[in-house]
C-alpha atoms as a PDB file:
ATOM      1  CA  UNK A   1     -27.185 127.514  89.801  1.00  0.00           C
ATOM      2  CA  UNK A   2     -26.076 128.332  86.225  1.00  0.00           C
ATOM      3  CA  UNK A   3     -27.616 127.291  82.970  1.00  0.00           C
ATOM      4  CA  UNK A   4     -25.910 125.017  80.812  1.00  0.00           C
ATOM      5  CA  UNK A   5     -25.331 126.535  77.079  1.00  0.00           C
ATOM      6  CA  UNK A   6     -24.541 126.028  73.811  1.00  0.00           C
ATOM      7  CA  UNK A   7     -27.108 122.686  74.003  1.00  0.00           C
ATOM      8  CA  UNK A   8     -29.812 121.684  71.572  1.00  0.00           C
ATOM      9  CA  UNK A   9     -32.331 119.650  71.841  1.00  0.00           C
ATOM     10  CA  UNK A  10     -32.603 116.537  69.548  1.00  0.00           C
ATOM     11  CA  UNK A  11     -36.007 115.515  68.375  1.00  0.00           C
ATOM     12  CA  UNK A  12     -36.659 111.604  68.012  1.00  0.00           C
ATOM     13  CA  UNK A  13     -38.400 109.876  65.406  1.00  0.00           C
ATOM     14  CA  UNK A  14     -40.281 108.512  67.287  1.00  0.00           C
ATOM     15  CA  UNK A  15     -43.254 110.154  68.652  1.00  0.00           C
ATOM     16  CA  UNK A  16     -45.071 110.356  72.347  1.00  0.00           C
ATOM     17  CA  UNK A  17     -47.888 109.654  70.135  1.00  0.00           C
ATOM     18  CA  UNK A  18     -46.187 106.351  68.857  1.00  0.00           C
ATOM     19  CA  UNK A  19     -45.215 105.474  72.298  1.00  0.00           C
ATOM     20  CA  UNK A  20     -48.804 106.202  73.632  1.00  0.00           C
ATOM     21  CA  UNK A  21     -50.147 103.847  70.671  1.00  0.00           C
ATOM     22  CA  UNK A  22     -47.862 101.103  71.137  1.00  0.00           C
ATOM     23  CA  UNK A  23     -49.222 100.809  74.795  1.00  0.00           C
ATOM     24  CA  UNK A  24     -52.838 101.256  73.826  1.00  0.00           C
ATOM     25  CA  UNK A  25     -53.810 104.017  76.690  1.00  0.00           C
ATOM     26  CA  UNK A  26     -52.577 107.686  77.301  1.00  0.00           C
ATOM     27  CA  UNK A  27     -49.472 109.392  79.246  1.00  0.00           C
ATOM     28  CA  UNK A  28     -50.773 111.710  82.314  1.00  0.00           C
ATOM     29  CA  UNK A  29     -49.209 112.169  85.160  1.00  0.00           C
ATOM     30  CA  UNK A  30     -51.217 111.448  88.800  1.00  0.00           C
ATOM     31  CA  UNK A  31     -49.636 114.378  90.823  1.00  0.00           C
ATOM     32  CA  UNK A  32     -50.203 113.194  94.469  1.00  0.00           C
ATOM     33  CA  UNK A  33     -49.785 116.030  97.347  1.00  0.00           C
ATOM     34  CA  UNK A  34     -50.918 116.333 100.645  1.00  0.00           C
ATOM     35  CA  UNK A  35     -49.276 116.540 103.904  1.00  0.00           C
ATOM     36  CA  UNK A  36     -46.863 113.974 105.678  1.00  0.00           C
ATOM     37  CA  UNK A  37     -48.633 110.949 106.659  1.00  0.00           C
ATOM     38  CA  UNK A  38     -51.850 111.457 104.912  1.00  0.00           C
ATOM     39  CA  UNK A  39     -51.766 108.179 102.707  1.00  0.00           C
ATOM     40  CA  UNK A  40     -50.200 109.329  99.162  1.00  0.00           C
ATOM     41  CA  UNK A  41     -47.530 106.990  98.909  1.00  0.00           C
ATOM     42  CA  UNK A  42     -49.720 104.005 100.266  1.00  0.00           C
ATOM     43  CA  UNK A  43     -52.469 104.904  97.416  1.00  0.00           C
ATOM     44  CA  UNK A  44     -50.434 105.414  95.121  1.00  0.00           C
ATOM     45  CA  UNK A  45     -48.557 102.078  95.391  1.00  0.00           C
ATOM     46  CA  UNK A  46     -51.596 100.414  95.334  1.00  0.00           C
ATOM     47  CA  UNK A  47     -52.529 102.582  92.471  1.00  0.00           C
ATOM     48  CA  UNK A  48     -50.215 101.755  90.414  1.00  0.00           C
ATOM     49  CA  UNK A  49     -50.954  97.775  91.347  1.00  0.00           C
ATOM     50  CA  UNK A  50     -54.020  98.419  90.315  1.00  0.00           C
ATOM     51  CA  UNK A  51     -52.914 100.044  87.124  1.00  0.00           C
ATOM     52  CA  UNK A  52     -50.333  97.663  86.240  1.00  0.00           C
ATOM     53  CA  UNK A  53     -53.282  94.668  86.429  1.00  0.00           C
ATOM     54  CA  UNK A  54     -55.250  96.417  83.385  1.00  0.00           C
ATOM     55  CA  UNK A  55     -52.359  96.525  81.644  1.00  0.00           C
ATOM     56  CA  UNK A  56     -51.456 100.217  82.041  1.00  0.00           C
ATOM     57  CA  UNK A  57     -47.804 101.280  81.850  1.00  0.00           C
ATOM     58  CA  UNK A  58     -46.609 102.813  84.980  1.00  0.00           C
ATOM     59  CA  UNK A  59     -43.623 104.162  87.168  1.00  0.00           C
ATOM     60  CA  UNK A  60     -43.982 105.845  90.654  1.00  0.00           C
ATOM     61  CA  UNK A  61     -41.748 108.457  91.789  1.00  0.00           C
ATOM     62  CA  UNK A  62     -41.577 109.037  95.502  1.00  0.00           C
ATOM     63  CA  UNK A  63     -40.724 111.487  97.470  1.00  0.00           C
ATOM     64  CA  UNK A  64     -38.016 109.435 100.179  1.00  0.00           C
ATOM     65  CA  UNK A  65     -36.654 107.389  96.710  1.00  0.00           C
ATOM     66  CA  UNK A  66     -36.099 110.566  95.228  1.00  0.00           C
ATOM     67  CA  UNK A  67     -34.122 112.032  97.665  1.00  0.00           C
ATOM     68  CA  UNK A  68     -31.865 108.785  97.675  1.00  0.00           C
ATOM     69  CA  UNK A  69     -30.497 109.533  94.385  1.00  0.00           C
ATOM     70  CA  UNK A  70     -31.670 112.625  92.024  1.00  0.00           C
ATOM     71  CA  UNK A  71     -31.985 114.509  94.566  1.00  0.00           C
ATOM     72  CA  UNK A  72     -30.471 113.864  97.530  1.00  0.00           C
ATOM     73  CA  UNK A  73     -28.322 117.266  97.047  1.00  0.00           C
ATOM     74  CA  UNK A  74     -30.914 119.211  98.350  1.00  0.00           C
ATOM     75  CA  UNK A  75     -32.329 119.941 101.757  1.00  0.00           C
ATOM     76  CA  UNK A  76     -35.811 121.162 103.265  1.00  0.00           C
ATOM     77  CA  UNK A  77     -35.336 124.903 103.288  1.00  0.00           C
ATOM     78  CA  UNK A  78     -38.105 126.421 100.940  1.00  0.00           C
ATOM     79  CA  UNK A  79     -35.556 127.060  98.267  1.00  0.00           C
ATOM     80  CA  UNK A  80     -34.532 122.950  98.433  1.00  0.00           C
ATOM     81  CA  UNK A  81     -38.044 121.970  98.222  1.00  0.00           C
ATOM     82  CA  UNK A  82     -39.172 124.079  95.299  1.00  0.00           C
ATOM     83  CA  UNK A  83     -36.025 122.818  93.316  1.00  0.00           C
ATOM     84  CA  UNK A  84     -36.856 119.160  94.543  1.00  0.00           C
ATOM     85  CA  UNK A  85     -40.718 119.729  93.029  1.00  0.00           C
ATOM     86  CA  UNK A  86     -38.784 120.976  90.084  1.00  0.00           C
ATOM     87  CA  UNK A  87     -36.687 118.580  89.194  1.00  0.00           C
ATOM     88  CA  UNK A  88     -39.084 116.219  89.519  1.00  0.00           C
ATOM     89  CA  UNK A  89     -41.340 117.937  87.083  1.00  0.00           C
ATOM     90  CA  UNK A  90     -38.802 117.716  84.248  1.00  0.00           C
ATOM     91  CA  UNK A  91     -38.557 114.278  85.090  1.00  0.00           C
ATOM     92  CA  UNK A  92     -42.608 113.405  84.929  1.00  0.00           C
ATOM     93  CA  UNK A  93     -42.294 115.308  81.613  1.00  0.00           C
ATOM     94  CA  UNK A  94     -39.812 113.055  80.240  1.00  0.00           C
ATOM     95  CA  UNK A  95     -41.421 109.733  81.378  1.00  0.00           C
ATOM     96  CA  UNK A  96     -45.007 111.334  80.119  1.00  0.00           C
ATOM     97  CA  UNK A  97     -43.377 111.703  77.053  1.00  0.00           C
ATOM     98  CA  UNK A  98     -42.123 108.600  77.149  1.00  0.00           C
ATOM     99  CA  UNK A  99     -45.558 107.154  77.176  1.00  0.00           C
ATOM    100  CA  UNK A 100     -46.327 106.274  81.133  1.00  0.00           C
ATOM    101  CA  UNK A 101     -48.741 106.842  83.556  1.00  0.00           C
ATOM    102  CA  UNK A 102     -46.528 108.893  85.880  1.00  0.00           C
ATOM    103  CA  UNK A 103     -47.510 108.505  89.473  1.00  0.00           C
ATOM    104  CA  UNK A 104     -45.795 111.388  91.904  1.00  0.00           C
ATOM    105  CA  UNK A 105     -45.483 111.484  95.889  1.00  0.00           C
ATOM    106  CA  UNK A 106     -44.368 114.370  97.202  1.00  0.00           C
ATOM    107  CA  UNK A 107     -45.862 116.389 100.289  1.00  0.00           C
ATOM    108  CA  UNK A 108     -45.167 119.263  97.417  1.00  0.00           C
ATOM    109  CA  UNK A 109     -46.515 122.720 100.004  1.00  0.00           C
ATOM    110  CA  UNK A 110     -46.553 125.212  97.553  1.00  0.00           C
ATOM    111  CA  UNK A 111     -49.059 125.992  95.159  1.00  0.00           C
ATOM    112  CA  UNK A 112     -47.107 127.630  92.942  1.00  0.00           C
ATOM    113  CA  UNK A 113     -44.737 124.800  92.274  1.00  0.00           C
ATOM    114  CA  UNK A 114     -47.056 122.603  91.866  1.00  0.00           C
ATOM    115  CA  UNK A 115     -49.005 125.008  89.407  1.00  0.00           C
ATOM    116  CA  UNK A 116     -45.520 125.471  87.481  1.00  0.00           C
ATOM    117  CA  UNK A 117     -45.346 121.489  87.114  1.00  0.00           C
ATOM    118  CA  UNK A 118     -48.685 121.690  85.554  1.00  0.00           C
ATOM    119  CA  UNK A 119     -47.916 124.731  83.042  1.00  0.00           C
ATOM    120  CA  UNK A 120     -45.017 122.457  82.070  1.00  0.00           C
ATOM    121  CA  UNK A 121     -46.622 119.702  81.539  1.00  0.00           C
ATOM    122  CA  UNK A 122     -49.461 121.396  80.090  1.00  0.00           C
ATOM    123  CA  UNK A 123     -53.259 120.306  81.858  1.00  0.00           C
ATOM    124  CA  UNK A 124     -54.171 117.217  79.412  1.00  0.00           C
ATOM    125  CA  UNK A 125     -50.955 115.867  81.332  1.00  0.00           C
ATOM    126  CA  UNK A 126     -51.558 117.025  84.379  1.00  0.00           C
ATOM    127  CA  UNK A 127     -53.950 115.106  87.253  1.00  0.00           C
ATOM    128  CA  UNK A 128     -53.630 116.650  90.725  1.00  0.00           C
ATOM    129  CA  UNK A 129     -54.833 114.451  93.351  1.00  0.00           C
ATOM    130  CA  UNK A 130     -55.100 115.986  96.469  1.00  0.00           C
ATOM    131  CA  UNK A 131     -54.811 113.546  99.503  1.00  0.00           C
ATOM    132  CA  UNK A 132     -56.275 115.336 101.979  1.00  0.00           C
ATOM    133  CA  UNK A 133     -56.674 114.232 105.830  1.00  0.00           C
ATOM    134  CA  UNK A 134     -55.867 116.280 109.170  1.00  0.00           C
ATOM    135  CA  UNK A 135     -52.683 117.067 110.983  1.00  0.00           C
ATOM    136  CA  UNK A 136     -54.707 115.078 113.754  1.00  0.00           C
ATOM    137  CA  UNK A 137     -55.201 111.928 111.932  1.00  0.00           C
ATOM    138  CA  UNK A 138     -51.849 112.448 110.110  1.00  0.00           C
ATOM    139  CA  UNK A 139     -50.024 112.965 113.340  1.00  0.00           C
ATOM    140  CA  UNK A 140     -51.932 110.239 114.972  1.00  0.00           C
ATOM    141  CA  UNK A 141     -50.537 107.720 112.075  1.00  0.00           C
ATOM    142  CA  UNK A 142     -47.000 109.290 112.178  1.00  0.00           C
ATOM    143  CA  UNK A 143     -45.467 106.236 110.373  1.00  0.00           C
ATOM    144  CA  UNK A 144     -41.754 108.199 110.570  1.00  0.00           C
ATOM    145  CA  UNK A 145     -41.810 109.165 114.038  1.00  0.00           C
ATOM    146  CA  UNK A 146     -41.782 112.613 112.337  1.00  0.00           C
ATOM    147  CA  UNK A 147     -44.725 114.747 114.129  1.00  0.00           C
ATOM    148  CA  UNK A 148     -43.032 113.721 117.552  1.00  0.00           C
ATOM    149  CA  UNK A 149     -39.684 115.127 116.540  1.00  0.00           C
ATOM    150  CA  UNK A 150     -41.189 118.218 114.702  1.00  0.00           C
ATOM    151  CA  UNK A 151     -43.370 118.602 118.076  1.00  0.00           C
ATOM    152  CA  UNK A 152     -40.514 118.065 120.112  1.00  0.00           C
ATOM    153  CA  UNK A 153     -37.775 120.875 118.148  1.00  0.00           C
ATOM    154  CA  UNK A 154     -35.921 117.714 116.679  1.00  0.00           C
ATOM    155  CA  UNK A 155     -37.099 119.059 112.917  1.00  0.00           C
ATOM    156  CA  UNK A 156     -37.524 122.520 112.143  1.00  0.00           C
ATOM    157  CA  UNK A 157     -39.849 124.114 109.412  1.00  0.00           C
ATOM    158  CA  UNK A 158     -41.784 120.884 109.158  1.00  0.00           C
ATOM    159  CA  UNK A 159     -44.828 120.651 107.199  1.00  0.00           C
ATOM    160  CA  UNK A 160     -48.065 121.106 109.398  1.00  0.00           C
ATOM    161  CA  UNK A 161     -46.431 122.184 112.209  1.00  0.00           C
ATOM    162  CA  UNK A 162     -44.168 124.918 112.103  1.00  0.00           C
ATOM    163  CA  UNK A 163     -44.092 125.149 108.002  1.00  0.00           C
ATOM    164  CA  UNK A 164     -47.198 125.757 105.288  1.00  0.00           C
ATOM    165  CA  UNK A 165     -49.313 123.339 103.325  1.00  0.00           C
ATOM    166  CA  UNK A 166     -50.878 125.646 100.795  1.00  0.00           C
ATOM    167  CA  UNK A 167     -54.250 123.218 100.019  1.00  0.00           C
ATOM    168  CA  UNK A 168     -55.416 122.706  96.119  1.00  0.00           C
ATOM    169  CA  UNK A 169     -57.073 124.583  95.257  1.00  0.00           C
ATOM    170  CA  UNK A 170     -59.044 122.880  92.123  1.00  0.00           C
ATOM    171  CA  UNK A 171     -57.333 119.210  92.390  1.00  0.00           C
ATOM    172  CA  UNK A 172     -59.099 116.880  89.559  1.00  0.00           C
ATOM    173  CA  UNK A 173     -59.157 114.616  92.474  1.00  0.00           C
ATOM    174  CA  UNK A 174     -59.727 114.892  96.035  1.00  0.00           C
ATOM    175  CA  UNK A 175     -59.411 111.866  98.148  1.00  0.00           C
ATOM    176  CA  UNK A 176     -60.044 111.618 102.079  1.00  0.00           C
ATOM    177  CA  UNK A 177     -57.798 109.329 103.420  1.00  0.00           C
ATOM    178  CA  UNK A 178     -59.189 109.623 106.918  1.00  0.00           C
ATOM    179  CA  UNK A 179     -62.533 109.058 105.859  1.00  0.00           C
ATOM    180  CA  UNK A 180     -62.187 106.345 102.368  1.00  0.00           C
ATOM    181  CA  UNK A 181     -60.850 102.892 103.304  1.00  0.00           C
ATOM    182  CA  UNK A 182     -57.756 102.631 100.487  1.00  0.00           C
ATOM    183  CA  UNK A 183     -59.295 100.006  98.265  1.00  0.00           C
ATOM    184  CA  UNK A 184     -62.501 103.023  98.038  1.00  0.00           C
ATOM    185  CA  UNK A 185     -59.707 105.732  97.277  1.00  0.00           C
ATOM    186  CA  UNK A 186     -57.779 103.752  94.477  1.00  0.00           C
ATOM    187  CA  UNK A 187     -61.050 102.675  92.889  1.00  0.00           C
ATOM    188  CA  UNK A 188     -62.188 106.294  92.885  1.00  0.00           C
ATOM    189  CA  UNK A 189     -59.112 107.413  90.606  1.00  0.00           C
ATOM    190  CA  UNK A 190     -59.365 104.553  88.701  1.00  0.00           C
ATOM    191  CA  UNK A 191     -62.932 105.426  88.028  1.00  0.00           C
ATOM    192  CA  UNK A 192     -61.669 109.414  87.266  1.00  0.00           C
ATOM    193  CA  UNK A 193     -59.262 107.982  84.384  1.00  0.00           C
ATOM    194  CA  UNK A 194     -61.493 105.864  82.582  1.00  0.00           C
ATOM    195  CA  UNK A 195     -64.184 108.518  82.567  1.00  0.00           C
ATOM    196  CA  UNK A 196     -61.438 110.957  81.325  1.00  0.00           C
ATOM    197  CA  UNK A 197     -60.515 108.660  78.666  1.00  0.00           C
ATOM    198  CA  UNK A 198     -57.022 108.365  79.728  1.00  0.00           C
ATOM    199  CA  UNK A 199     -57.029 104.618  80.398  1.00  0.00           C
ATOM    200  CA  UNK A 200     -59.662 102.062  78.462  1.00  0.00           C
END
């Protein structure tokens, strides 16, 4: 892929601290990641529910809507799914700097993509919640039919089965999805960003 040249980059006059002001709370964005099936976009929908009802400016990028339109170029070969995680950094960054609670989706394996979305964003900007459950449970659930066709040689290099999930290592938050009923697992990162100051 080549890099596009002779660009600059136009500052606006108006700031991501004006934006942040104007909507009376902070711009982070709630990096969800955990294996297929294991709850992140059900909390995070209701997370951002949640969010929207104090008044908190969101938008939720998921992994399946993603891959619908910005990305749907790309593939699930390890080189596809680190530019997928990239591309969807540069996109939290803009809508961070645009003032909004970003929520993000994505199963997201490696560690080191996810640690390069946090060096972009920088770690003031950067929650990882880490939605962890089993393969069993997740497999059990199986809400896309995909363990059974991973299992049965209908997906290759899937996630869990025949591909790595490289765990967090220090996630700001870890939620148990097999363990916390969903209404226990939203509160808890509620509860995370008002003691972190980023919402009031």
């Amino acid at each position: 892929m080549s890099e596009s040249t002779n660009i600059v980059w136009h500052e606006s006059e108006v700031t991501k601290q004006d934006r942040r002001e104007l909507k009376k709370h902070k711009s982070v964005v709630l990096w969800f990641t955990g294996l297929s099936g294991s709850g992140k976009s059900t909390v995070s929908v209701a997370l951002e529910k949640e969010l929207h009802g104090l008044g908190v400016h969101t938008y939720r990028l998921d992994g399946d809507n993603v891959r619908h339109g910005l990305n749907k170029n790309l593939g699930f070969s390890p080189e596809d799914r680190k530019e997928n995680i990239r591309r969807i950094g540069e996109v939290a960054n803009l809508m961070v700097d645009a003032g909004l609670v970003t929520l993000t989706a994505f199963i997201s394996p490696y560690r080191e993509d996810r640690d390069h979305a946090r060096e972009l964003l920088g770690e003031k900007e950067f929650i990882e919640i880490y939605v962890e459950c089993s393969v069993e449970a997740c497999e059990e659930r199986d809400p896309k039919g995909l363990y059974k066709k991973a299992r049965a040689g209908e997906i290759k290099g899937f996630t869990g089965i025949d591909a790595p999930y490289e765990e967090p290592i220090h996630p700001e938050v870890t939620i148990e999805t097999d363990k916390q009923t969903l209404e226990e697992s939203v509160q808890l990162i509620v509860n995370y960003l008002k003691q972190k100051g980023y919402i009031g």
